[in-house]
C-alpha atoms as a PDB file:
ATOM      1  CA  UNK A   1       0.000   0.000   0.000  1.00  0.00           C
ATOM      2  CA  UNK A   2       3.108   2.425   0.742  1.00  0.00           C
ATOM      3  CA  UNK A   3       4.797   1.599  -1.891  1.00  0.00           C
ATOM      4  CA  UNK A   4       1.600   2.230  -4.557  1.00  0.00           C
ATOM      5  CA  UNK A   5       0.934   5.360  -2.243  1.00  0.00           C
ATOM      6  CA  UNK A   6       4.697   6.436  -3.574  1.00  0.00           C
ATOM      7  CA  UNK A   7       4.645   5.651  -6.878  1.00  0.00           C
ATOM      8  CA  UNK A   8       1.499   7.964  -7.274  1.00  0.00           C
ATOM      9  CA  UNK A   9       2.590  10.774  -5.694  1.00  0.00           C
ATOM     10  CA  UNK A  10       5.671  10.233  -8.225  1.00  0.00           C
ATOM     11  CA  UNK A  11       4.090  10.359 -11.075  1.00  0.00           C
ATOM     12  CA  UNK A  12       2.154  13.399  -9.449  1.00  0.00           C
ATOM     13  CA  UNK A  13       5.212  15.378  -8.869  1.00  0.00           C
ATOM     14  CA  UNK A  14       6.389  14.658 -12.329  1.00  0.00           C
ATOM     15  CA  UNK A  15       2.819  15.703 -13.862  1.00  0.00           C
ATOM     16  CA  UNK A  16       2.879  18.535 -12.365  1.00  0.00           C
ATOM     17  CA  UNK A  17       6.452  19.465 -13.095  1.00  0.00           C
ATOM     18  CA  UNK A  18       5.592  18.909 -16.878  1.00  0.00           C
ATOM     19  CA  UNK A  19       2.491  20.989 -17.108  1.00  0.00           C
ATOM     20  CA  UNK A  20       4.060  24.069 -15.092  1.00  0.00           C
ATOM     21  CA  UNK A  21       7.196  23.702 -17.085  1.00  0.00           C
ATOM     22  CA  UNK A  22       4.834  24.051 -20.094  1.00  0.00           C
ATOM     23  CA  UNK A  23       3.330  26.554 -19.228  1.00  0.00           C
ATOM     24  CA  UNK A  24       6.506  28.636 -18.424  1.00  0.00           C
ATOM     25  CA  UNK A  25       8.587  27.960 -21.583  1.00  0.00           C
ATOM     26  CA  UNK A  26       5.844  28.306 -24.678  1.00  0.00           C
ATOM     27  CA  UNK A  27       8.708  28.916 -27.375  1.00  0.00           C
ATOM     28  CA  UNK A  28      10.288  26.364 -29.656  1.00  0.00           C
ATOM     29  CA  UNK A  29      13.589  25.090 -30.161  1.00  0.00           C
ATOM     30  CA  UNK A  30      15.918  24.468 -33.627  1.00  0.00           C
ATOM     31  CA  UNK A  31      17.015  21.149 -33.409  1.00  0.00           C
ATOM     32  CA  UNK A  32      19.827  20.329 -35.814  1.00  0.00           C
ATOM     33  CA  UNK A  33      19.564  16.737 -36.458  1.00  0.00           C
ATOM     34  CA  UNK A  34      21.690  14.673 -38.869  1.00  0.00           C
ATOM     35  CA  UNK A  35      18.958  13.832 -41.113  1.00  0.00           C
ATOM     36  CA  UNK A  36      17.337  17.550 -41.007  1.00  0.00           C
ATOM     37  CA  UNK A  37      16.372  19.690 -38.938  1.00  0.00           C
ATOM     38  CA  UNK A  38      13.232  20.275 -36.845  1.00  0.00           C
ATOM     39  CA  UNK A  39      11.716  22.605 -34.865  1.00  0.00           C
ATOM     40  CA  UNK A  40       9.319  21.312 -31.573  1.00  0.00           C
ATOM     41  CA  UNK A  41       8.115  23.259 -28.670  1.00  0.00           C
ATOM     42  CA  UNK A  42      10.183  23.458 -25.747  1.00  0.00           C
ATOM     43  CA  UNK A  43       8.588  21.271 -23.800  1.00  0.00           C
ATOM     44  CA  UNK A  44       8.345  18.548 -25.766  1.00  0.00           C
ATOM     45  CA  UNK A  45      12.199  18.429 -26.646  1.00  0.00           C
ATOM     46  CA  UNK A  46      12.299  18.029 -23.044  1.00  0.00           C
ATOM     47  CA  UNK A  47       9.782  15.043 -22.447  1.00  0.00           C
ATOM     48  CA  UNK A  48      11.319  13.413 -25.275  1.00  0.00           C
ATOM     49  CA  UNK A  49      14.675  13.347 -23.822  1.00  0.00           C
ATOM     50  CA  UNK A  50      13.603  12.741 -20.742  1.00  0.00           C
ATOM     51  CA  UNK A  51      11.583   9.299 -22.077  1.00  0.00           C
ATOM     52  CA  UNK A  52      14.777   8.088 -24.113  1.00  0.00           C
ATOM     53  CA  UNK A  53      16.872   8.350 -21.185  1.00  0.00           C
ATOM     54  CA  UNK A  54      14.484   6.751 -18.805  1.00  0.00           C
ATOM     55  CA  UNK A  55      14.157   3.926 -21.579  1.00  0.00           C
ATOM     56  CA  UNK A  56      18.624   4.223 -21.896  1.00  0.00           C
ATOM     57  CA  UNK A  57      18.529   3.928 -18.117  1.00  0.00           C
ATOM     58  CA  UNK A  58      15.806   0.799 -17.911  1.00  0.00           C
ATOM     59  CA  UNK A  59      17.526  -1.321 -20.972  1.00  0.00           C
ATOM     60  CA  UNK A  60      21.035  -0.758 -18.798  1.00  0.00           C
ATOM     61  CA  UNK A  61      19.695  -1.970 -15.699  1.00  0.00           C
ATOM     62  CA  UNK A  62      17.758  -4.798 -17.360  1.00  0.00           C
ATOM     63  CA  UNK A  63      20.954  -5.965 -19.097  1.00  0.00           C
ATOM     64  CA  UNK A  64      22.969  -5.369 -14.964  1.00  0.00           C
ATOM     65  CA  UNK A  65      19.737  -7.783 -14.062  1.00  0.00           C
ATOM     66  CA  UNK A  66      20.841 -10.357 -16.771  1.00  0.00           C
ATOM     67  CA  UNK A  67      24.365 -10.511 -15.901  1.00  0.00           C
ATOM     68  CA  UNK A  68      23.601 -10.586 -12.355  1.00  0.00           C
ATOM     69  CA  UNK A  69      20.827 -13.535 -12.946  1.00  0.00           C
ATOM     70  CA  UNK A  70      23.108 -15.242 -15.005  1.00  0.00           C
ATOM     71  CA  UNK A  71      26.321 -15.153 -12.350  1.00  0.00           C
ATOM     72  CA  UNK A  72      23.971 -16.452 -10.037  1.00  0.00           C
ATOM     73  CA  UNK A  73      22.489 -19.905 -11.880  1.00  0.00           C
ATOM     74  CA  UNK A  74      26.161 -20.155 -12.365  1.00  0.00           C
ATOM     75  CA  UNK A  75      27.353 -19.948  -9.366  1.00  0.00           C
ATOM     76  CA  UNK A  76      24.129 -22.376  -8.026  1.00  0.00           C
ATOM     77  CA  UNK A  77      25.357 -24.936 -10.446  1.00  0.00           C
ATOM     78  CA  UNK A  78      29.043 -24.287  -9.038  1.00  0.00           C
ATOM     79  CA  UNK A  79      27.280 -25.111  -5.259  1.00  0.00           C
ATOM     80  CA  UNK A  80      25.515 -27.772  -6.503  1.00  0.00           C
ATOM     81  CA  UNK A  81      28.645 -29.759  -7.708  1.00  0.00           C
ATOM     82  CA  UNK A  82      30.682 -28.940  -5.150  1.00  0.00           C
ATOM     83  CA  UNK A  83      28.105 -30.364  -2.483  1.00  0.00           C
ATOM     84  CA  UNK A  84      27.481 -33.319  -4.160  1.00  0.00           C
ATOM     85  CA  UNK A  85      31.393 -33.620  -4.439  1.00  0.00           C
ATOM     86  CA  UNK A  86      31.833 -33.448  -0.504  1.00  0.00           C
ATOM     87  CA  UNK A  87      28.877 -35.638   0.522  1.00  0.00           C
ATOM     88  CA  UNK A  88      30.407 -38.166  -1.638  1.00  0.00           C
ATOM     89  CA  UNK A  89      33.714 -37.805  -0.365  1.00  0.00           C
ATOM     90  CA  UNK A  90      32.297 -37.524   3.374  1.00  0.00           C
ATOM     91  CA  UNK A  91      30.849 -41.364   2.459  1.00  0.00           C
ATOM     92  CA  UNK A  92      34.525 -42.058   2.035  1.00  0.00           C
ATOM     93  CA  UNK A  93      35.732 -44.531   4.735  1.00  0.00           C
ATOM     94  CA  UNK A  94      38.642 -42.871   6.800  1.00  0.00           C
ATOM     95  CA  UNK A  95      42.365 -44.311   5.450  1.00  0.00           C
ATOM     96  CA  UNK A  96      44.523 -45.326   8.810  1.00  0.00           C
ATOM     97  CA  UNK A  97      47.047 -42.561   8.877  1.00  0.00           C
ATOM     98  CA  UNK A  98      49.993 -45.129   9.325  1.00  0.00           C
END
């Protein structure tokens, strides 16, 4: 329940720094690209780079998940062998230490 009650008031805070960020800055930009050249309001430059580098930020931690998922079944497999190596050497009889 906290944790929805957060995430709202997020995406609250964000609305409503979008809309009074719109309503400050009403002018456009020149945007140079290297395939031509366009020319969007201010705030929408904005909201566009801010969505491609929440989606940069999201495919890098989804690919830090991966590797981390993927260390981990290997290191389960490592701990699997390696117990199944000592309980068969604990079913070992003892050699006399002559």
């Amino acid at each position: 329940m906290l944790r929805r009650l957060g995430i709202l008031l997020t995406v609250l805070v964000i609305f409503l720094t979008m809309i009074w960020f719109t309503r400050i800055n009403p002018g456009t930009v020149h945007l140079d690209l290297a395939f031509g050249t366009v020319e969007p309001s201010i705030p929408l430059a904005f909201s566009v780079v801010f969505i491609v580098g929440w989606l940069f930020g999201l495919g890098c931690t989804a690919l830090f998940i991966l590797r981390l998922l993927h260390e981990r079944r290997r290191l389960r497999s490592a701990l699997r062998a390696t117990e199944s190596e000592v309980s068969s050497l604990r079913s070992l009889p003892i050699a006399d230490a002559d």
